[in-house]
Every structure is written in structure tokens, then in C-alpha cells.
PDB file of N, CA and C in Angstrom:
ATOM      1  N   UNK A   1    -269.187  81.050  30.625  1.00  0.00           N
ATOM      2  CA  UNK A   1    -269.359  82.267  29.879  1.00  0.00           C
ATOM      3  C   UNK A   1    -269.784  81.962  28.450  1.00  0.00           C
ATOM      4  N   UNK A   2    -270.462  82.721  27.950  1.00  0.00           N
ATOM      5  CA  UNK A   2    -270.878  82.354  26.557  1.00  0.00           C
ATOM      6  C   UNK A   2    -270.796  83.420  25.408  1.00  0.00           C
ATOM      7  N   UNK A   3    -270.744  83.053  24.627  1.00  0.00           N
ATOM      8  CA  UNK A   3    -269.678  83.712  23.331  1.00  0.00           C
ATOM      9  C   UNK A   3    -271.140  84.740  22.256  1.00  0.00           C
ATOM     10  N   UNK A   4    -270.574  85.846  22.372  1.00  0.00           N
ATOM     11  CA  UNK A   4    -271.599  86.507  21.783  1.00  0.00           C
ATOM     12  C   UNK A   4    -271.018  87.326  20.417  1.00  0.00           C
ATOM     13  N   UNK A   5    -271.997  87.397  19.481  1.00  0.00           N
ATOM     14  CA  UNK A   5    -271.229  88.731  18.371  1.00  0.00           C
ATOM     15  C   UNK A   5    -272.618  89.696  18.168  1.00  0.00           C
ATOM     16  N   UNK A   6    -271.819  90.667  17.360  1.00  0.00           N
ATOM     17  CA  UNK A   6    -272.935  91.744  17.538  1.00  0.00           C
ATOM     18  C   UNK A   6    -272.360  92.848  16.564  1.00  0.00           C
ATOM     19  N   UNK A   7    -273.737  93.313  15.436  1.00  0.00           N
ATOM     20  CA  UNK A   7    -273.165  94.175  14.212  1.00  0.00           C
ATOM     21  C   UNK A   7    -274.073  95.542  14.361  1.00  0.00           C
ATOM     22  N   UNK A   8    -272.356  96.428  15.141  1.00  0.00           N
ATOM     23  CA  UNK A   8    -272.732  97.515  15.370  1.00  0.00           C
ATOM     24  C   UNK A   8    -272.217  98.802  14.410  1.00  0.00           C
ATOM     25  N   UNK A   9    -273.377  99.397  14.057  1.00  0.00           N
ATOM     26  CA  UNK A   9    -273.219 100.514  13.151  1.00  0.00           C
ATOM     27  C   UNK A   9    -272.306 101.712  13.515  1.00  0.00           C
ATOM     28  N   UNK A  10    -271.876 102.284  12.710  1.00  0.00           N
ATOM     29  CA  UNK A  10    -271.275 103.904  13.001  1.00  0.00           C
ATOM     30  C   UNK A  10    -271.619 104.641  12.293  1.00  0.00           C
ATOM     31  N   UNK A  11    -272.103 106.124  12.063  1.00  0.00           N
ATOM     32  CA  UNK A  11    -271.786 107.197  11.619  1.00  0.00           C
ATOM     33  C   UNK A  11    -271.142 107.871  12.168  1.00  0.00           C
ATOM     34  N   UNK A  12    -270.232 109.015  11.197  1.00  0.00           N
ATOM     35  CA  UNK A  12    -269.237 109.682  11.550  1.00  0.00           C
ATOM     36  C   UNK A  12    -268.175 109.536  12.657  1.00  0.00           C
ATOM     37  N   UNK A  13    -267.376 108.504  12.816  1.00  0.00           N
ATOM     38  CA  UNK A  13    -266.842 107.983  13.287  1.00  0.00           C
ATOM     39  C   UNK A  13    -265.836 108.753  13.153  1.00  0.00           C
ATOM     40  N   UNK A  14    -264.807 109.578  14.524  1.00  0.00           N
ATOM     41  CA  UNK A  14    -264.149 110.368  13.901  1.00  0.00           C
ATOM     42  C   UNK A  14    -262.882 109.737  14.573  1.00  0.00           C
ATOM     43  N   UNK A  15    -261.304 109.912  13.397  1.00  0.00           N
ATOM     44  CA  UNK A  15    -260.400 109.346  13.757  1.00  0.00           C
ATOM     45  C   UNK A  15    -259.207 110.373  13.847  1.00  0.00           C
ATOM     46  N   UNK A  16    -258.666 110.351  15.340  1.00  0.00           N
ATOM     47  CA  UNK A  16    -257.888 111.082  15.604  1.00  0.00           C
ATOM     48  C   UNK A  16    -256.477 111.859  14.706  1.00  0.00           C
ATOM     49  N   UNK A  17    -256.231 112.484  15.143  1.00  0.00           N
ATOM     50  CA  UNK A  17    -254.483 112.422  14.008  1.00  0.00           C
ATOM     51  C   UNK A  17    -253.631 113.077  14.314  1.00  0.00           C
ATOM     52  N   UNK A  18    -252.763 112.607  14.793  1.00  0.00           N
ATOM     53  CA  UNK A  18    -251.807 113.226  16.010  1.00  0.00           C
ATOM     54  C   UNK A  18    -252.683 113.834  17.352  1.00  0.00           C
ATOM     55  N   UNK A  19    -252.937 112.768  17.452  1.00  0.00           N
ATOM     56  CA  UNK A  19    -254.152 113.514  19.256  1.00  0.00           C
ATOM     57  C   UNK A  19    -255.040 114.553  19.257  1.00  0.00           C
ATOM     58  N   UNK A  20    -255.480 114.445  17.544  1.00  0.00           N
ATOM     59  CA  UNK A  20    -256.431 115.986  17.767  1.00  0.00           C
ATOM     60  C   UNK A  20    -257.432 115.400  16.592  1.00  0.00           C
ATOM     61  N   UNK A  21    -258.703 115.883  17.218  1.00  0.00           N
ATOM     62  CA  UNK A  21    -259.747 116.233  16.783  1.00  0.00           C
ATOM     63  C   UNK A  21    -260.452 116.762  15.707  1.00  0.00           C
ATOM     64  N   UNK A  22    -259.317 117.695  15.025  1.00  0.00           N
ATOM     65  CA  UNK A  22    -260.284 118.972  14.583  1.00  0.00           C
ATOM     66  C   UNK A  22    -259.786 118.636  13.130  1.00  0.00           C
ATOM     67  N   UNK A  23    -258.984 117.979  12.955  1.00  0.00           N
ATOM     68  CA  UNK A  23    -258.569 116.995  11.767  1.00  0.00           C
ATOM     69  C   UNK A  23    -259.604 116.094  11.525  1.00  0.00           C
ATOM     70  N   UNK A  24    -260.510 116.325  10.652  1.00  0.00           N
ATOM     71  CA  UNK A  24    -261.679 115.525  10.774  1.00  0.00           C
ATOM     72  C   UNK A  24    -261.674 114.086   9.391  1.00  0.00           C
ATOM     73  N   UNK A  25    -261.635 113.199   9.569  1.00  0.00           N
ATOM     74  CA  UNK A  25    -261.618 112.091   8.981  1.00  0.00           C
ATOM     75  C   UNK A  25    -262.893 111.368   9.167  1.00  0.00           C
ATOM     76  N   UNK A  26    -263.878 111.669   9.087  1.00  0.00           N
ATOM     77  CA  UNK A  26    -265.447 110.729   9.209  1.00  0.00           C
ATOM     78  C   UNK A  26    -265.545 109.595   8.381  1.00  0.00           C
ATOM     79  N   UNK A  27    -265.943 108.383   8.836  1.00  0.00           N
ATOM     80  CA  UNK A  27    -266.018 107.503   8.607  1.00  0.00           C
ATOM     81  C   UNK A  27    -267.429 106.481   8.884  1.00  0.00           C
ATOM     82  N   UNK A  28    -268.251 106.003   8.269  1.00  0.00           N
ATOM     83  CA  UNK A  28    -268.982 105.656   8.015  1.00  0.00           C
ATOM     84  C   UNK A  28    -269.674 103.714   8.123  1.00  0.00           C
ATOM     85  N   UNK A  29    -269.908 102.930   8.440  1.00  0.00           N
ATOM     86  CA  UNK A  29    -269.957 101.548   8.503  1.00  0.00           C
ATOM     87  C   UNK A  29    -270.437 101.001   9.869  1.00  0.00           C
ATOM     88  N   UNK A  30    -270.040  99.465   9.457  1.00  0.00           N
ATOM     89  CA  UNK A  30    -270.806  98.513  10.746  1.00  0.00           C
ATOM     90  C   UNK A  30    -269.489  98.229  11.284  1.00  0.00           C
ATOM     91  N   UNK A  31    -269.023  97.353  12.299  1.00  0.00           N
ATOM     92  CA  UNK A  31    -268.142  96.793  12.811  1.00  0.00           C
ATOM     93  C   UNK A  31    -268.640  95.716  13.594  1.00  0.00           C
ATOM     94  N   UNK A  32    -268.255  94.311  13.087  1.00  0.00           N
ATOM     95  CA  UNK A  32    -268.527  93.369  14.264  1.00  0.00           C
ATOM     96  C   UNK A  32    -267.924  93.188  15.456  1.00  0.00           C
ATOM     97  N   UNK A  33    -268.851  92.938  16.308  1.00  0.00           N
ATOM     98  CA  UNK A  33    -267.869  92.842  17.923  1.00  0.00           C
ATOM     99  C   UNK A  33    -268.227  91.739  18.231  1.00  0.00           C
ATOM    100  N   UNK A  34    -267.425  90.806  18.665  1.00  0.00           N
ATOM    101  CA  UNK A  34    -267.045  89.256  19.255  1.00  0.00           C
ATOM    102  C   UNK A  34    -266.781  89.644  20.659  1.00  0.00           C
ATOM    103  N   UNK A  35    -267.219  88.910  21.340  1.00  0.00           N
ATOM    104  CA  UNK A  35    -266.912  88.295  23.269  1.00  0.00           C
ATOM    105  C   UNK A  35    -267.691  87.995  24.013  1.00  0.00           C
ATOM    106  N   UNK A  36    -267.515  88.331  25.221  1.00  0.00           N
ATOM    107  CA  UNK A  36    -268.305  87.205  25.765  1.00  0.00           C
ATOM    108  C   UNK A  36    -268.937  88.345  26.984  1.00  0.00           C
ATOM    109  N   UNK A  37    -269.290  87.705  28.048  1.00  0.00           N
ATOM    110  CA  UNK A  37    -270.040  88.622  29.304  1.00  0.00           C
ATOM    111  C   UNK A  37    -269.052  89.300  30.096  1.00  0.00           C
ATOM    112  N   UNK A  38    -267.849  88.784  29.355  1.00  0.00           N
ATOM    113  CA  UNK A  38    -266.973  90.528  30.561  1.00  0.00           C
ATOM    114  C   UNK A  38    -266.316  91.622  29.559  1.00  0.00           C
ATOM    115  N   UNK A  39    -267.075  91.600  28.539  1.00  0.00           N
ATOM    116  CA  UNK A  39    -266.377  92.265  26.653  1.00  0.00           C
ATOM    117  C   UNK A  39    -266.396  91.871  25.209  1.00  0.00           C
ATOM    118  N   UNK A  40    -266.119  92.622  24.626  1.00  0.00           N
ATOM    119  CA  UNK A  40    -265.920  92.919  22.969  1.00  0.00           C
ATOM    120  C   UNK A  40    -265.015  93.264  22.663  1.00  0.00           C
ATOM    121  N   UNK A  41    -264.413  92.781  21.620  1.00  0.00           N
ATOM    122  CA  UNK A  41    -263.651  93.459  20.965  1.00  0.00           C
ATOM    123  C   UNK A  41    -263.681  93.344  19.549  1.00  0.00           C
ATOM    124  N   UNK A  42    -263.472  94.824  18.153  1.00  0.00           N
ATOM    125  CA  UNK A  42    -263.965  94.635  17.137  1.00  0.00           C
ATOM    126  C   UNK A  42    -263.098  93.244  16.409  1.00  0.00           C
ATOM    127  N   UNK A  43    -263.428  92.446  15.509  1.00  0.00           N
ATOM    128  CA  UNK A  43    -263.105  91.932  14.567  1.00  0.00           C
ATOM    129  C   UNK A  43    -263.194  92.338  13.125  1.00  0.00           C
ATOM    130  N   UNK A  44    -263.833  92.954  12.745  1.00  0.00           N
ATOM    131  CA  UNK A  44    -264.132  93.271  11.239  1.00  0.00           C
ATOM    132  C   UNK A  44    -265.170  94.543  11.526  1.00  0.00           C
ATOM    133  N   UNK A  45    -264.714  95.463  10.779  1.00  0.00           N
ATOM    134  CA  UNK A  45    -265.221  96.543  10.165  1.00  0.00           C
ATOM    135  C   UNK A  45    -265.718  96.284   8.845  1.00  0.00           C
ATOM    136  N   UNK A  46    -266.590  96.820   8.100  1.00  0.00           N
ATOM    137  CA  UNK A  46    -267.250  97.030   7.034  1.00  0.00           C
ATOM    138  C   UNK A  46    -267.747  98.638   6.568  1.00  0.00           C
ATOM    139  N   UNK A  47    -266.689  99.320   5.622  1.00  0.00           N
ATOM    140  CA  UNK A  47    -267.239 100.432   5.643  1.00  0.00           C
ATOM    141  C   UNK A  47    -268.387 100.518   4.647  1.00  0.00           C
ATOM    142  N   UNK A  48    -269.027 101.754   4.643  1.00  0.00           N
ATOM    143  CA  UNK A  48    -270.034 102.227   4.131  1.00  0.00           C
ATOM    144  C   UNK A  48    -270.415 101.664   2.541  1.00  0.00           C
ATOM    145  N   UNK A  49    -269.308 101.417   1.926  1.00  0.00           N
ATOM    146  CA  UNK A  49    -269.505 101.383   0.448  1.00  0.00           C
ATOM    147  C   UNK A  49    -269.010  99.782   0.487  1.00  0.00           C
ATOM    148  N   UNK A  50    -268.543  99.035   0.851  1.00  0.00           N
ATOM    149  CA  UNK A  50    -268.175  97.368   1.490  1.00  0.00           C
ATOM    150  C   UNK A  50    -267.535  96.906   1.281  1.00  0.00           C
ATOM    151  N   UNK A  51    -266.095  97.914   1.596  1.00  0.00           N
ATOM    152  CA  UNK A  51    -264.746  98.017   1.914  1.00  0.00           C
ATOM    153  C   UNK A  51    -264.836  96.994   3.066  1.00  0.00           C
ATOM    154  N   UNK A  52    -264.299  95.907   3.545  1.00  0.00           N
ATOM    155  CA  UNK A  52    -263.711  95.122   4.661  1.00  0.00           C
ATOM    156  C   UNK A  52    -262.303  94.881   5.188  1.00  0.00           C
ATOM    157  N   UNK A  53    -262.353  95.294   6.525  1.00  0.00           N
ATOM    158  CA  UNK A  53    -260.961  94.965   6.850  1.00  0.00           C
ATOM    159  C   UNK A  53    -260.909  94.358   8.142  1.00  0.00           C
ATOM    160  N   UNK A  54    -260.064  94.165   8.288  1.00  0.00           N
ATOM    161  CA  UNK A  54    -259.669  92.998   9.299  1.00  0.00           C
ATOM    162  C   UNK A  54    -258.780  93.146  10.023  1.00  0.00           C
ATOM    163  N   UNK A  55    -258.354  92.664  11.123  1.00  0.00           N
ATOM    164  CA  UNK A  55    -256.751  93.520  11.604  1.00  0.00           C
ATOM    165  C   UNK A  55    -255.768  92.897  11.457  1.00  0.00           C
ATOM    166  N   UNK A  56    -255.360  92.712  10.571  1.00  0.00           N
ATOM    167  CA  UNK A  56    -254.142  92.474   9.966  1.00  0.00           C
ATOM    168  C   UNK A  56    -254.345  91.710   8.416  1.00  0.00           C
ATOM    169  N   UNK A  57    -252.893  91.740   7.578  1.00  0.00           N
ATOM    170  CA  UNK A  57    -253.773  91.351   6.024  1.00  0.00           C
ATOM    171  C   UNK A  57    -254.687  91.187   5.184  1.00  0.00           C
ATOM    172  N   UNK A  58    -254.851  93.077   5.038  1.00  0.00           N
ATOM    173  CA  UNK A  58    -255.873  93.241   4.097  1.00  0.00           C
ATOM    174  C   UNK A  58    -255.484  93.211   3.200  1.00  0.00           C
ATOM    175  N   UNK A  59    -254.410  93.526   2.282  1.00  0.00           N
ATOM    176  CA  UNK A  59    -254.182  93.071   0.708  1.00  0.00           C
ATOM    177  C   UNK A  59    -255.169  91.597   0.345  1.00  0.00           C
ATOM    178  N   UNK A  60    -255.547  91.883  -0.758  1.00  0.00           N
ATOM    179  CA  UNK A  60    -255.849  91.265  -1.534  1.00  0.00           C
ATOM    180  C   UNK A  60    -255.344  89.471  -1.405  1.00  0.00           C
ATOM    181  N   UNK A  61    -254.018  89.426  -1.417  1.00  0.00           N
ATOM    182  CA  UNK A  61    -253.555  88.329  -0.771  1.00  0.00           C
ATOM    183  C   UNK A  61    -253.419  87.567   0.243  1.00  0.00           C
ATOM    184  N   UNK A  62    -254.005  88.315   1.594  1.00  0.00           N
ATOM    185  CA  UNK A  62    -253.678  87.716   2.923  1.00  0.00           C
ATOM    186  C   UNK A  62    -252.832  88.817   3.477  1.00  0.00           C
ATOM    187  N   UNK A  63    -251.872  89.101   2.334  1.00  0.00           N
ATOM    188  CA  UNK A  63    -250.422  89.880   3.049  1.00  0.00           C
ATOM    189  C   UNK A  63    -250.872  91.382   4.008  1.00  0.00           C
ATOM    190  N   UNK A  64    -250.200  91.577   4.467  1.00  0.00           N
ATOM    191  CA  UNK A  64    -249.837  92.893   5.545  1.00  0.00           C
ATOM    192  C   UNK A  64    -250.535  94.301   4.437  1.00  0.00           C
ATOM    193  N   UNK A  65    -250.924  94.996   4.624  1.00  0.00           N
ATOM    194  CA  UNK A  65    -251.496  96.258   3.622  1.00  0.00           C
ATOM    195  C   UNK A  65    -251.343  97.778   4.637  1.00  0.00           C
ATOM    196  N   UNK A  66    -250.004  97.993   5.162  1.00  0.00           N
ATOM    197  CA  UNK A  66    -249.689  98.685   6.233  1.00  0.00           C
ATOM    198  C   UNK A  66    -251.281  99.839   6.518  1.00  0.00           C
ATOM    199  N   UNK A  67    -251.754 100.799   5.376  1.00  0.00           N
ATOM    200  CA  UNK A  67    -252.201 101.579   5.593  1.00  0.00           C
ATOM    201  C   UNK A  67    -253.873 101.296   5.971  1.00  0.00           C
ATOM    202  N   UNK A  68    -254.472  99.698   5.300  1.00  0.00           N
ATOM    203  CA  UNK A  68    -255.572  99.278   5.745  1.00  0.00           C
ATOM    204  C   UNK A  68    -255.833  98.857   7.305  1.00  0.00           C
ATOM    205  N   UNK A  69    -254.563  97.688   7.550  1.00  0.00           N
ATOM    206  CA  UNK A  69    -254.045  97.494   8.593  1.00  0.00           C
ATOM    207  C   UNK A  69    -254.358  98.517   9.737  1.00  0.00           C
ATOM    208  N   UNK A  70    -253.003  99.892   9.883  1.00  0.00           N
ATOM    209  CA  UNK A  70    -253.740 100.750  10.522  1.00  0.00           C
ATOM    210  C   UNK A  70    -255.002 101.559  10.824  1.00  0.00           C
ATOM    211  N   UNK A  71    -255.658 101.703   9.853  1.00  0.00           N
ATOM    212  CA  UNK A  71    -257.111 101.829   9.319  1.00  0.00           C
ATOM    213  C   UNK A  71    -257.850 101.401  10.596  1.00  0.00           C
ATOM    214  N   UNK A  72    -257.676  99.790  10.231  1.00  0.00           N
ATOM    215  CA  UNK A  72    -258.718  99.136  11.219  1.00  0.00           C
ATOM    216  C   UNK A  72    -257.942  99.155  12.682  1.00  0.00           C
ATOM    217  N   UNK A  73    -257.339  99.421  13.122  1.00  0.00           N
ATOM    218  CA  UNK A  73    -256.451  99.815  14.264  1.00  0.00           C
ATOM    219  C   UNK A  73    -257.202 100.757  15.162  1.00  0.00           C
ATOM    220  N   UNK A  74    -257.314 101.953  14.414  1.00  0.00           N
ATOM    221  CA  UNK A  74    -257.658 103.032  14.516  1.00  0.00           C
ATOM    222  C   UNK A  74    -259.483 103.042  15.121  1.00  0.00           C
ATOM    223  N   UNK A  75    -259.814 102.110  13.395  1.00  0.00           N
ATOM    224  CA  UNK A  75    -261.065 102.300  14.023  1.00  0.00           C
ATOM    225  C   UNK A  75    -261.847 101.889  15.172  1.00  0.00           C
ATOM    226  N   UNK A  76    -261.219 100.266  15.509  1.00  0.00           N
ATOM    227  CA  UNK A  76    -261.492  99.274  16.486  1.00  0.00           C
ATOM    228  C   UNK A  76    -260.949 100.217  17.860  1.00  0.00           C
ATOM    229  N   UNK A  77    -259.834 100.748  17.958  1.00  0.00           N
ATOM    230  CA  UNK A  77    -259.491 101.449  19.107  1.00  0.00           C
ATOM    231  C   UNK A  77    -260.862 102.899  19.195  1.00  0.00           C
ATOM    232  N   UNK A  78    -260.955 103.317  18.846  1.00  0.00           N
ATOM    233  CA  UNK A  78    -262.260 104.302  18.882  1.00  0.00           C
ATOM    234  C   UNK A  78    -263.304 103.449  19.544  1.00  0.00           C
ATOM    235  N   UNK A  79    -263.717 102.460  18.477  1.00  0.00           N
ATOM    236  CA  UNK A  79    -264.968 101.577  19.126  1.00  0.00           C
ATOM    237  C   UNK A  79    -264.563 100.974  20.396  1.00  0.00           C
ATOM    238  N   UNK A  80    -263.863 100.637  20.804  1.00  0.00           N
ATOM    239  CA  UNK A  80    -263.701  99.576  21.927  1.00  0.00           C
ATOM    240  C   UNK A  80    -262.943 100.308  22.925  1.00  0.00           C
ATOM    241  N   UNK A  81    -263.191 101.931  22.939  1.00  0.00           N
ATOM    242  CA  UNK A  81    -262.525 102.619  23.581  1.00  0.00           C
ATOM    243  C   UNK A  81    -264.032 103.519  24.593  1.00  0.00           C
ATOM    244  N   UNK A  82    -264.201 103.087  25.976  1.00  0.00           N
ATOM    245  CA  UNK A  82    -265.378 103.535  26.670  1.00  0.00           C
ATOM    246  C   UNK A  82    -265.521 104.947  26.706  1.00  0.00           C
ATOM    247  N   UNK A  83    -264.221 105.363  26.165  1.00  0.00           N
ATOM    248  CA  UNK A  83    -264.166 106.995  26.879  1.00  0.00           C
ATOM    249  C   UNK A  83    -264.799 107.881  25.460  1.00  0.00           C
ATOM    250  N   UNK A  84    -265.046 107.325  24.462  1.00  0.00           N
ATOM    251  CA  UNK A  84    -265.036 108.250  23.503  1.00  0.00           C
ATOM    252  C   UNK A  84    -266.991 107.881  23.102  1.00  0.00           C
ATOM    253  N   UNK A  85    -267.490 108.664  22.364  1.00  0.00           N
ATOM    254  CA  UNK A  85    -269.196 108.694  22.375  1.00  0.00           C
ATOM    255  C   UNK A  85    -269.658 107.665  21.580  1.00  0.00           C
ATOM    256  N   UNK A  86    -268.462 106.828  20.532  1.00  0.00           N
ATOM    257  CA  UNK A  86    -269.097 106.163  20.149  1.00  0.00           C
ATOM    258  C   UNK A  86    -268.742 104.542  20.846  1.00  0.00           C
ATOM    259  N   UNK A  87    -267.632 104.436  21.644  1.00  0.00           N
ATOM    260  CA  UNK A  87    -267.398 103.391  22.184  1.00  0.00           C
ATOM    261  C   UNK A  87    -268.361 103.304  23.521  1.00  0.00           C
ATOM    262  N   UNK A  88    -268.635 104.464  23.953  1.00  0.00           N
ATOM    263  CA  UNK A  88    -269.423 103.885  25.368  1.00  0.00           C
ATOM    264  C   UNK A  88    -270.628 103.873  24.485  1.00  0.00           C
ATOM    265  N   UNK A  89    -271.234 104.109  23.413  1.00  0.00           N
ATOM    266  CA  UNK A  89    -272.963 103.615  22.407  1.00  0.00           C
ATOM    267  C   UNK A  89    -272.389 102.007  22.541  1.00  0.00           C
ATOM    268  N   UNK A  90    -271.265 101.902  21.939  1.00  0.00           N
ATOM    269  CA  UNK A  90    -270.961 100.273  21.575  1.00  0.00           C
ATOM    270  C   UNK A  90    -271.136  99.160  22.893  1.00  0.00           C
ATOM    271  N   UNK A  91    -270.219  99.825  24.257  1.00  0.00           N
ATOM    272  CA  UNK A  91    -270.539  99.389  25.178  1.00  0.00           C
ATOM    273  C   UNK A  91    -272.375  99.269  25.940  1.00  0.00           C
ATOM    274  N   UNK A  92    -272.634 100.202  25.750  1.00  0.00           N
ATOM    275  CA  UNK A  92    -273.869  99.897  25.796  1.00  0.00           C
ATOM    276  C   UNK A  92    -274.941  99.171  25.261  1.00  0.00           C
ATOM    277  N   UNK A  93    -274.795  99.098  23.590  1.00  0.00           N
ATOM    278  CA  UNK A  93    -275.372  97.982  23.466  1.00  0.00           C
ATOM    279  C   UNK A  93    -274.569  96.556  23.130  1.00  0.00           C
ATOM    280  N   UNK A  94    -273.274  96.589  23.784  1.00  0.00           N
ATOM    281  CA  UNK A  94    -273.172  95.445  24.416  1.00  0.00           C
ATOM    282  C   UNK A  94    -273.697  94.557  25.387  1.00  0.00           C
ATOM    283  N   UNK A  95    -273.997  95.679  26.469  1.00  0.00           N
ATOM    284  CA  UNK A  95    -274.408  95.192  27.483  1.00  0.00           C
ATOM    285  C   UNK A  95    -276.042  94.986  27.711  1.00  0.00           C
ATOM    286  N   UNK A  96    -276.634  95.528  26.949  1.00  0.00           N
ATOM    287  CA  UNK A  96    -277.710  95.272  26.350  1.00  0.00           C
ATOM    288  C   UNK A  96    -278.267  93.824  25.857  1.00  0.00           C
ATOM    289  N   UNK A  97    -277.574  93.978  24.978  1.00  0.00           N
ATOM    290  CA  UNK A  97    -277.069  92.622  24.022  1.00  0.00           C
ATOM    291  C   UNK A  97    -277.015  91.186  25.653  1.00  0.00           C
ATOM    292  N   UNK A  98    -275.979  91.357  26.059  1.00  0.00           N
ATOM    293  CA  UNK A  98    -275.761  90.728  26.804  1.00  0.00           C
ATOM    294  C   UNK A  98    -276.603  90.698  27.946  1.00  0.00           C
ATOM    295  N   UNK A  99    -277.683  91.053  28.334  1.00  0.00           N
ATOM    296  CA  UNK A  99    -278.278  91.178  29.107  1.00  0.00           C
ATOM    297  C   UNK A  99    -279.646  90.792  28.552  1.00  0.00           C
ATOM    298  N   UNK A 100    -279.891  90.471  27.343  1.00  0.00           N
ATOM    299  CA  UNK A 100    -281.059  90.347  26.915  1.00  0.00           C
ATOM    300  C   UNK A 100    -280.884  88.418  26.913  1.00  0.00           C
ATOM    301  N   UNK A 101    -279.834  88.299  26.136  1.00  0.00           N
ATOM    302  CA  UNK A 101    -279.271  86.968  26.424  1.00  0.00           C
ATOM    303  C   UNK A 101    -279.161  85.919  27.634  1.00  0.00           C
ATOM    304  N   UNK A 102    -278.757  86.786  28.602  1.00  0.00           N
ATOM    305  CA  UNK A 102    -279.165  86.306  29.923  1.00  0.00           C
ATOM    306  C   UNK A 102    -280.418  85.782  30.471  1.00  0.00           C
ATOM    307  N   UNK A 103    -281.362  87.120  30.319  1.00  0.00           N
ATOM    308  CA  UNK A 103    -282.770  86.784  30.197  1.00  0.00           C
ATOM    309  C   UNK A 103    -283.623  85.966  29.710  1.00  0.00           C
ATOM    310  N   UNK A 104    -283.032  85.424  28.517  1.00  0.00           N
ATOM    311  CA  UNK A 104    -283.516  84.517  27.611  1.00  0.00           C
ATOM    312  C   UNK A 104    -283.430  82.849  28.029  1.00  0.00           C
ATOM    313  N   UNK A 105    -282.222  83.051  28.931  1.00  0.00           N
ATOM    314  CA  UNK A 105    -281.466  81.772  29.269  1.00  0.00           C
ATOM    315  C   UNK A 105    -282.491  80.875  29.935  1.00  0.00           C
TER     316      UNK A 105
END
């Protein structure tokens, strides 16, 4: 299997809040996705203005930054989630991605 990454964009990325929708939080940026030919999963987000986070210790120091932390939680679960419009775009050009790679081989 061979190890792929891939820097996929978002607009309006919308993040749930308490299981609903209509609470609208839009969000804006790229997110890298790392894996291989059976998946992705995000590693790093980059928002719009080039805010970075990571999943786990975003402070400034390394340390824990509870509310960034969840942040990228949130967002990576959206992306890497097939059921929602922007995770099955992501899945798709995953598989894209991965399929072009193949071809190449």
C-alpha cells in the first residue's frame, strides 16, 4: 500500500452544535488528508486567514488548547465523515487522487 497526502479545500464548512444545523458556524480553509488506498484521515487544517491546528496541542507551546483542540475535532469529523456534502467531495477526490496514482504506477 502506498502512502498518499492531499490539500483539500473547504468553503463554508458547516459545524454542527448540539446536532443541529441551523446554528450556523461557517468555516473556511484547506485541510490536509494523509493515507493510503483504503483512506484518509485529516491531519492539519489551515483556516482561511492561517490559523493552523492540529489535533491535539495547539497552544502556542505544544500544550492542550481545549477549545482549538475541539475545533479541529469537529472539523476533521465533518471532513472524514462520507455522509455529510463535504466529506463525500473529500472522499471523492480521494479516490481520485488515488486512482490517478495507480495509473501512473
Amino acid at each position: 500500500m502506498s502512502a498518499y497526502t492531499l490539500r483539500f479545500g473547504f468553503d463554508e464548512l458547516v459545524i454542527p452544535i448540539l446536532g443541529r444545523n441551523d446554528n450556523v458556524l461557517l468555516l473556511y480553509g484547506h485541510a490536509a488528508l494523509a493515507g493510503d488506498d483504503e483512506g484518509f484521515a485529516v491531519v492539519e487544517v489551515e483556516l482561511a486567514e492561517g490559523t493552523r491546528l492540529v489535533p491535539s496541542g495547539n497552544a502556542e507551546s505544544g500544550r492542550p488548547a481545549p477549545f482549538a483542540d475541539e475545533l479541529f475535532r469537529r472539523i476533521a469529523g465533518v471532513i472524514e465523515n462520507d455522509r455529510t456534502v463535504l466529506g463525500r467531495h473529500a472522499a471523492m477526490e480521494w479516490a481520485d487522487m488515488v486512482e490517478r496514482h495507480r495509473a501512473a504506477a
